[in-house]
N, C-alpha and C. Protein backbone atom coordinates (compact mmCIF):
# COMPACT_ATOMS: atom_id res chain seq x y z
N UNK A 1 -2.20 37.52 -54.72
CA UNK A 1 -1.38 37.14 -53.60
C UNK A 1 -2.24 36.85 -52.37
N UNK A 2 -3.27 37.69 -52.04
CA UNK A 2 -4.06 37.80 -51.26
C UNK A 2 -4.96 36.11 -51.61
N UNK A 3 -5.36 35.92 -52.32
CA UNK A 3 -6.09 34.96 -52.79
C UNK A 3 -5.31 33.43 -52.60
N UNK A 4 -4.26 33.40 -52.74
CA UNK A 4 -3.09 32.32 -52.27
C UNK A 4 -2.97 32.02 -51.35
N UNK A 5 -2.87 32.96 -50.03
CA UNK A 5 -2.29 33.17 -48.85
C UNK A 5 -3.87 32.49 -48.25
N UNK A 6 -5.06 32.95 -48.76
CA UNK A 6 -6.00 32.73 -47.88
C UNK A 6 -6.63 31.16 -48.31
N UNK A 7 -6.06 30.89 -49.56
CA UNK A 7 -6.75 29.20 -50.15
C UNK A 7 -5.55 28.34 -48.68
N UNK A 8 -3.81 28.99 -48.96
CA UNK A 8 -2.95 27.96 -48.21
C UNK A 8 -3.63 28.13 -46.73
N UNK A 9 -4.39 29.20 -45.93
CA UNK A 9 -4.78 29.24 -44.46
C UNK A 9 -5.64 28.45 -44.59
N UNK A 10 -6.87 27.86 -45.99
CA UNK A 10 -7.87 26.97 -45.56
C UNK A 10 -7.22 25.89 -46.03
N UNK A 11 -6.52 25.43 -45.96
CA UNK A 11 -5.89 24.07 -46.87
C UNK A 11 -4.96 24.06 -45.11
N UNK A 12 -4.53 24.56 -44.58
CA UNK A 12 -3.85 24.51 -43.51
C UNK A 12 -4.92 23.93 -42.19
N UNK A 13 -5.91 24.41 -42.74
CA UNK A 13 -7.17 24.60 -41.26
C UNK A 13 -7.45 22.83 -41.72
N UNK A 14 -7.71 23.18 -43.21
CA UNK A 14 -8.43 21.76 -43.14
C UNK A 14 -7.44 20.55 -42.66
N UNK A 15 -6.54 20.25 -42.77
CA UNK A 15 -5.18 19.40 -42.22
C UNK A 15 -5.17 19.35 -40.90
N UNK A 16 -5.69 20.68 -40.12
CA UNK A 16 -5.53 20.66 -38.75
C UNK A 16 -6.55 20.38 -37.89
N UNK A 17 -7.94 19.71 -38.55
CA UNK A 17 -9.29 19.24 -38.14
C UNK A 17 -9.20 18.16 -37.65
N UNK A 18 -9.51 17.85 -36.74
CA UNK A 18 -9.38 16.71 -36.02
C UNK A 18 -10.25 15.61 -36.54
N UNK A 19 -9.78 14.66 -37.00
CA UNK A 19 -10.30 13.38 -37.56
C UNK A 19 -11.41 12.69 -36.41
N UNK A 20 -12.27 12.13 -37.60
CA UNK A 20 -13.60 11.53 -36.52
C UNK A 20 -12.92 10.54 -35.52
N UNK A 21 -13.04 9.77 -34.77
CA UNK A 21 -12.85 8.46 -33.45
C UNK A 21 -13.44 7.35 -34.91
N UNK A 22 -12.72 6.23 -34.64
CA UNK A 22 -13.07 5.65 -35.48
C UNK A 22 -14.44 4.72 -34.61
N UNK A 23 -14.91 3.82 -35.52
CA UNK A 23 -16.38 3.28 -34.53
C UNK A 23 -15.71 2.04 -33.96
N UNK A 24 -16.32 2.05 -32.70
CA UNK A 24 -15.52 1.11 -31.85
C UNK A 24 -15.90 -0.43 -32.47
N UNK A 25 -14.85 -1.48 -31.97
CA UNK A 25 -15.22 -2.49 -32.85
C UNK A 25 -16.58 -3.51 -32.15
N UNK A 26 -16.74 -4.52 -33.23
CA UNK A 26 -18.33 -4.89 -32.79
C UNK A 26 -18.12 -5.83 -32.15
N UNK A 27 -19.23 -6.28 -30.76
CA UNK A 27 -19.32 -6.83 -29.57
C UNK A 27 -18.81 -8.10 -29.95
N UNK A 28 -18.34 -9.00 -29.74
CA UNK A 28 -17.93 -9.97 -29.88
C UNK A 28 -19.12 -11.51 -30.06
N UNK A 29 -19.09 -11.99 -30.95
CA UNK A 29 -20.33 -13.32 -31.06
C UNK A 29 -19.77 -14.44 -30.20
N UNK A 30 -20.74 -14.59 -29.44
CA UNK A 30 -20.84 -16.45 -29.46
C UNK A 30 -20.09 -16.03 -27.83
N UNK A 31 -20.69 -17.21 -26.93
CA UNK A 31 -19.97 -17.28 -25.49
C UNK A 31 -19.04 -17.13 -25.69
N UNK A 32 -18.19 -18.55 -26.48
CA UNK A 32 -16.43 -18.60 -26.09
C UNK A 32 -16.04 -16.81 -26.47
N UNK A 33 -16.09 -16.31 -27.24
CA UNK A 33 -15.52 -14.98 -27.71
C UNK A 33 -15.48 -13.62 -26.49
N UNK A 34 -17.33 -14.06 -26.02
CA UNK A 34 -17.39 -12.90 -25.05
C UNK A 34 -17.13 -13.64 -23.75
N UNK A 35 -16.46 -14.58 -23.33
CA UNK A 35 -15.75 -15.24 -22.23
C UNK A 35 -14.31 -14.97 -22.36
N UNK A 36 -13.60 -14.91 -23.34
CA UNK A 36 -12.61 -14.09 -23.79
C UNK A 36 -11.55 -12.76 -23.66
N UNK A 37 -13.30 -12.24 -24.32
CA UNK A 37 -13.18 -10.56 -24.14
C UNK A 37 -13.64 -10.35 -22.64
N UNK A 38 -13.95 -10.62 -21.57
CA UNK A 38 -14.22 -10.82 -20.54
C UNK A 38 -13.09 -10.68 -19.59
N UNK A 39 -12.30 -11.73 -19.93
CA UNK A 39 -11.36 -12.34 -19.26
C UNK A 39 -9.99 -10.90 -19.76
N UNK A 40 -10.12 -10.37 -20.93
CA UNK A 40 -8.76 -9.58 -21.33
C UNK A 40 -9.64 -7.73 -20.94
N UNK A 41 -10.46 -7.83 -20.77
CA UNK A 41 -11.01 -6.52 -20.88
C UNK A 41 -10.79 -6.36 -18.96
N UNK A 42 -11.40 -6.93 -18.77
CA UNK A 42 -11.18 -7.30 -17.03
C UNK A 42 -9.85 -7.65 -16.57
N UNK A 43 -9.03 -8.19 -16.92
CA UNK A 43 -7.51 -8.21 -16.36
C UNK A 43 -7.81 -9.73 -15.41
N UNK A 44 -8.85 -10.64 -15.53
CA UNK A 44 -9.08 -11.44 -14.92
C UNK A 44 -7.65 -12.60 -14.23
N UNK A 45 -6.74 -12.60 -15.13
CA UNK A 45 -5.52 -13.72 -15.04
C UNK A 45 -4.92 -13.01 -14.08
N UNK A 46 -4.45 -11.58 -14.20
CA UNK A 46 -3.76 -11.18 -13.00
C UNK A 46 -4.05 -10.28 -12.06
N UNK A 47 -5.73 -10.76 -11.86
CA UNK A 47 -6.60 -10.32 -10.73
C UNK A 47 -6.60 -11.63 -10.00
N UNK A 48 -6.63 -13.01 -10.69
CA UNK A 48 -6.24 -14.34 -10.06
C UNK A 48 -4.96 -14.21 -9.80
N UNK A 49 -4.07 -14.18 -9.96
CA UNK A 49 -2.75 -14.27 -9.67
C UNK A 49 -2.51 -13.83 -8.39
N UNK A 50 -3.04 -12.35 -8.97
CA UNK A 50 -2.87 -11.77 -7.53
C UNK A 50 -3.31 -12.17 -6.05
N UNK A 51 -4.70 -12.44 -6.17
CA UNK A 51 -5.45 -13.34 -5.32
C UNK A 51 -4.84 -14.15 -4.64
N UNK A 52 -4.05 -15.44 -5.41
CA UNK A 52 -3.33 -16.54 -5.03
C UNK A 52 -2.31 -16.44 -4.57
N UNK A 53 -1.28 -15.33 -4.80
CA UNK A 53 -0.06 -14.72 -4.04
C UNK A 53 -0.65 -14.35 -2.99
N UNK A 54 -1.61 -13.28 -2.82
CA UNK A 54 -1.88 -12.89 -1.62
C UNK A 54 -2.49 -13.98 -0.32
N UNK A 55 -3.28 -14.53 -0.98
CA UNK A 55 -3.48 -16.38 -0.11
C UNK A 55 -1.98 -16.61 0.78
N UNK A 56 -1.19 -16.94 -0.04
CA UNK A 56 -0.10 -17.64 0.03
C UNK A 56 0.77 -16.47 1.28
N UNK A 57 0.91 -15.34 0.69
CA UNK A 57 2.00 -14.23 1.28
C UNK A 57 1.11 -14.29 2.41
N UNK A 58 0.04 -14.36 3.17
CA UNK A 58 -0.61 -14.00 4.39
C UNK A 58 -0.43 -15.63 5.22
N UNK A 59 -0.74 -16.73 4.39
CA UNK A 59 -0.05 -18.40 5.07
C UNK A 59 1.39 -18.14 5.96
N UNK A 60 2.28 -17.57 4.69
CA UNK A 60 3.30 -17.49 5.07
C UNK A 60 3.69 -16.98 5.86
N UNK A 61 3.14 -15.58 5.97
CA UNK A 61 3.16 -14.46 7.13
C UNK A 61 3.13 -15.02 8.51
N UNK A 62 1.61 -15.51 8.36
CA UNK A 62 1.51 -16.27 9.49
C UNK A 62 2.09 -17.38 10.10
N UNK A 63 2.27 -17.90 9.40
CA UNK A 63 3.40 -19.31 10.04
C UNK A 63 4.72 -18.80 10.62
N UNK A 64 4.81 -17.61 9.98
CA UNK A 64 6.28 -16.87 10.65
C UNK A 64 6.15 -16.21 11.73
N UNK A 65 4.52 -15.60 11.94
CA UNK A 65 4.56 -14.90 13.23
C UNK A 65 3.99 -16.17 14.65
N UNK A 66 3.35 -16.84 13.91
CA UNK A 66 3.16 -17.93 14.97
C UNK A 66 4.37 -19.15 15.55
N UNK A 67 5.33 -19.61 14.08
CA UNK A 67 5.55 -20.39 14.53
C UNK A 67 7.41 -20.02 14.93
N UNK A 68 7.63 -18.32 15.03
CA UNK A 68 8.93 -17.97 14.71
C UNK A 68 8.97 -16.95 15.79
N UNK A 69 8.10 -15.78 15.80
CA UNK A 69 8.06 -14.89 16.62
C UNK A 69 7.36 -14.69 17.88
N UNK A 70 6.32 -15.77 17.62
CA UNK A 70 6.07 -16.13 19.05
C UNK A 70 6.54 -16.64 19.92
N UNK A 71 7.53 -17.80 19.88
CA UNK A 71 8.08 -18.29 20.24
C UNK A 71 9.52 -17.77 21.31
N UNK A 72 9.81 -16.15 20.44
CA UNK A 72 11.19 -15.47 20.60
C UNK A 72 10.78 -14.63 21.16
N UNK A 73 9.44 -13.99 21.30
CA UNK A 73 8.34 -13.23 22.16
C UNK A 73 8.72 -13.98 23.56
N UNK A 74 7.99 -15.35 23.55
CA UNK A 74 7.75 -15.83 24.76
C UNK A 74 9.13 -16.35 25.55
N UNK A 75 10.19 -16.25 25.35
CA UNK A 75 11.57 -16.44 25.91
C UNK A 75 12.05 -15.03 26.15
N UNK A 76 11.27 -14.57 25.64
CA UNK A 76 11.76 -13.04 25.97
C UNK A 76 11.09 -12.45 27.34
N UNK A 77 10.10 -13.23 27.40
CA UNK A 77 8.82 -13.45 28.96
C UNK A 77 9.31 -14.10 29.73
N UNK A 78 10.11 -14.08 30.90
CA UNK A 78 10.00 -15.18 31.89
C UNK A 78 8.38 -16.43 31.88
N UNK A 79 8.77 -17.00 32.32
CA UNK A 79 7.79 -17.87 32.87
C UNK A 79 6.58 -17.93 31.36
N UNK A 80 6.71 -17.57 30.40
CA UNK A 80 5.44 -18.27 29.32
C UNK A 80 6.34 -18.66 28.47
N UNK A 81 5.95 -19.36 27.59
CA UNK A 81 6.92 -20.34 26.86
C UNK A 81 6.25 -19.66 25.35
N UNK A 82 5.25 -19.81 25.41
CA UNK A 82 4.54 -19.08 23.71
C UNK A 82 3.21 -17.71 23.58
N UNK A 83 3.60 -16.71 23.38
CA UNK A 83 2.52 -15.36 23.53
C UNK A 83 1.31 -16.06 22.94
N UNK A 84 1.39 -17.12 22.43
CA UNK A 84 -0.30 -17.57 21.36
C UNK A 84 -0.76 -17.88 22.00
N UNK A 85 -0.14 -18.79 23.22
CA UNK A 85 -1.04 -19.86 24.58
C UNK A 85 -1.49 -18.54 25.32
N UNK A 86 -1.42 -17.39 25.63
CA UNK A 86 -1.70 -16.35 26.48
C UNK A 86 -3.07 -16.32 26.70
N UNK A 87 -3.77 -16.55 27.64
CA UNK A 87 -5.28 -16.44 27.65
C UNK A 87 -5.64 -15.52 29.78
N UNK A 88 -6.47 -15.18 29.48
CA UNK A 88 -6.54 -14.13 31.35
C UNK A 88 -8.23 -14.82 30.99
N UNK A 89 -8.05 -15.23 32.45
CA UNK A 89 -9.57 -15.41 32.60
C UNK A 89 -10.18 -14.78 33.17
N UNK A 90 -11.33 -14.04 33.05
CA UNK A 90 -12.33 -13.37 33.83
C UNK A 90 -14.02 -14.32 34.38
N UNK A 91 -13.65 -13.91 35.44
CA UNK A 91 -14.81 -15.06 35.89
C UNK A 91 -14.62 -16.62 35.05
N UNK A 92 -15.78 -17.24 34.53
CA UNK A 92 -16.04 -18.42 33.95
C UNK A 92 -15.60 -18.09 32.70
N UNK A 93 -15.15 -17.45 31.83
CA UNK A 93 -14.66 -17.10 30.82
C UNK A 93 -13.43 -16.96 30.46
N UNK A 94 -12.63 -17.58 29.32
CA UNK A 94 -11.10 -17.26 29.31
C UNK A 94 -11.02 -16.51 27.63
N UNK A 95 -10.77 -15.36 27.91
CA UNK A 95 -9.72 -14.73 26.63
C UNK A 95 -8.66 -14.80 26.29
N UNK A 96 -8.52 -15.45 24.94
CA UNK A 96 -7.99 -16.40 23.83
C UNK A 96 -6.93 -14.63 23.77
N UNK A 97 -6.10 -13.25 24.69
CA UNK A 97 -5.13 -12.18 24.27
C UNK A 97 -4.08 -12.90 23.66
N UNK A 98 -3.77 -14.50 23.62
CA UNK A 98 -2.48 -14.09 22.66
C UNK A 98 -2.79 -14.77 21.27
N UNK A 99 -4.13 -15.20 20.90
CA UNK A 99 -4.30 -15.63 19.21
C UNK A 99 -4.59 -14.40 18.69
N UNK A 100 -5.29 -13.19 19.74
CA UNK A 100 -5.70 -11.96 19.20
C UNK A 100 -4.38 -11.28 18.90
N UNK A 101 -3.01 -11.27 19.56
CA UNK A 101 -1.82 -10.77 19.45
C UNK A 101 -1.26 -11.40 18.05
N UNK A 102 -1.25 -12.87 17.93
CA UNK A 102 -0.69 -13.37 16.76
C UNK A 102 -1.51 -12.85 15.62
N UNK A 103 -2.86 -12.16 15.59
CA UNK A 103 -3.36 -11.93 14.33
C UNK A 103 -3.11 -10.65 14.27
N UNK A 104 -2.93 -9.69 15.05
CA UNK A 104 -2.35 -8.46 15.13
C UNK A 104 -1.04 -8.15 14.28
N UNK A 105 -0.12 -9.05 14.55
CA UNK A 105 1.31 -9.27 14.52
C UNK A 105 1.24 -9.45 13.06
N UNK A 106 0.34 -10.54 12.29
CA UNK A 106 0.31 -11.12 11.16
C UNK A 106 0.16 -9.75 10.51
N UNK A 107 -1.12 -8.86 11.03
CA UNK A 107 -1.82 -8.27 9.65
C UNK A 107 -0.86 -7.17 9.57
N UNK A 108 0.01 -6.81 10.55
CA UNK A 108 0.72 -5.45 10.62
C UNK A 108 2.06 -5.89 9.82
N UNK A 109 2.25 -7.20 9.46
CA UNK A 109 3.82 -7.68 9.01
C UNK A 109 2.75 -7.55 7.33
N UNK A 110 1.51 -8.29 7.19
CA UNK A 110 1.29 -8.28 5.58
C UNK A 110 0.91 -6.76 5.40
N UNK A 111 0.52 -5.66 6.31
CA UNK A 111 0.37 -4.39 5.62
C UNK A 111 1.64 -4.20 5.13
N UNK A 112 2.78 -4.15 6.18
CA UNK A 112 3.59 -3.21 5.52
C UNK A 112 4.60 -3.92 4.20
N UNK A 113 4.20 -5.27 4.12
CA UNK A 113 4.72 -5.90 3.02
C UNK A 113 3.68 -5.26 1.91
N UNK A 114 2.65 -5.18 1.61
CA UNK A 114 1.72 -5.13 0.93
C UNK A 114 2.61 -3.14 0.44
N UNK A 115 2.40 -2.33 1.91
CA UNK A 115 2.91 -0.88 1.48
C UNK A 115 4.44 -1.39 0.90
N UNK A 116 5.51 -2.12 0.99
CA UNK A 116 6.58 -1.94 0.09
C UNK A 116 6.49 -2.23 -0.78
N UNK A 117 5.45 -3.05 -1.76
CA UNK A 117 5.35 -3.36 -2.77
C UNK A 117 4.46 -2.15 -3.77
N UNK A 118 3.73 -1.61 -3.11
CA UNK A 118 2.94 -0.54 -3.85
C UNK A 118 3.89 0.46 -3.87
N UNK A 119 5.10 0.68 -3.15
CA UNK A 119 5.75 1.73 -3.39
C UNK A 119 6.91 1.28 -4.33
N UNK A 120 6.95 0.00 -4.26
CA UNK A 120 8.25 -0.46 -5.71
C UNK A 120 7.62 -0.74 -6.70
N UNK A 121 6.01 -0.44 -6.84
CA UNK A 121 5.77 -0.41 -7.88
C UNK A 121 5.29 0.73 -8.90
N UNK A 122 5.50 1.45 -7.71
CA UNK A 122 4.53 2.80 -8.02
C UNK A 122 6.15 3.74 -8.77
N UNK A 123 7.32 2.88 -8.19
CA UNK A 123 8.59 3.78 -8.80
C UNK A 123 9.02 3.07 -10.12
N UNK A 124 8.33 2.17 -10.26
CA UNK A 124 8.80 1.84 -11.76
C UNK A 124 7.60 2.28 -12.86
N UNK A 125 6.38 2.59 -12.26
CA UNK A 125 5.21 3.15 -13.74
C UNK A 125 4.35 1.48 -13.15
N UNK A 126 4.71 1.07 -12.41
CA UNK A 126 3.21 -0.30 -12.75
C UNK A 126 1.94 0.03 -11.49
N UNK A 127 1.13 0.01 -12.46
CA UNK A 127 0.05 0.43 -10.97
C UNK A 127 -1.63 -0.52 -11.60
C-alpha cells in the first residue's frame, strides 16, 4: 500500500514539473522578412498612425484657437479686434504676447484632449 501511494506521489510530481520554454523561433532570412518582423515586432503602422493623427489633431487645434477663439477673445476686449495681433513694445523692440498666447491656448486645448483620450483608453484595457 505504502509502495502505491508513494509510485502515485512520484507520477503526480512528475505531471506537475514544469515543461521546458520552447526555443524561440529562428531570426528571420533575407531583408524583406526582417523588414517585416521589424515593422510587426515594433508596432511600426500604429506608431505611424498615431503620428499622423497627432499632426492633424494639433493643425486642427490650432486653427480653432487662432481662427475661432481668438477672435471671441478679442470682442471680448474693447478696442483689439484679435489677441494674436497683441504685441507691447519695449524700446526698439516689439513682443509678438499674443502668438505666444495663441500657442499657449493651442497646447493646453491638445493636452487635455490628449489626457481624455488616455483616460478612455485606459477604461477599456487599451494602453
Amino acid at each position: 500500500m505504502a509502495d502505491e501511494t508513494l509510485e502515485e506521489l512520484r507520477a503526480i510530481r512528475k505531471l506537475l514539473e514544469p515543461k521546458p520554454a520552447p526555443p524561440p523561433p529562428p531570426a528571420p532570412k533575407g531583408l524583406m522578412n526582417e523588414f517585416k518582423a521589424f515593422i510587426k515586432n515594433y508596432k511600426v503602422m500604429g506608431l505611424a498612425v498615431a503620428f499622423i493623427l497627432g499632426l492633424y489633431l494639433g493643425a486642427l487645434t490650432q486653427s480653432l484657437v487662432k481662427d475661432i477663439l481668438m477672435p471671441l477673445i478679442g470682442l471680448a476686449i474693447p478696442g483689439m479686434s484679435d489677441l494674436a495681433t497683441l504685441a507691447v513694445p519695449v524700446g526698439n523692440q516689439i513682443f509678438g504676447v499674443g502668438n505666444f498666447l495663441v500657442a499657449v491656448i493651442t497646447f493646453i486645448i491638445v493636452a487635455f484632449v490628449i489626457f481624455i483620450l488616455v483616460k478612455i483608453t485606459k477604461r477599456f484595457g487599451i494602453e
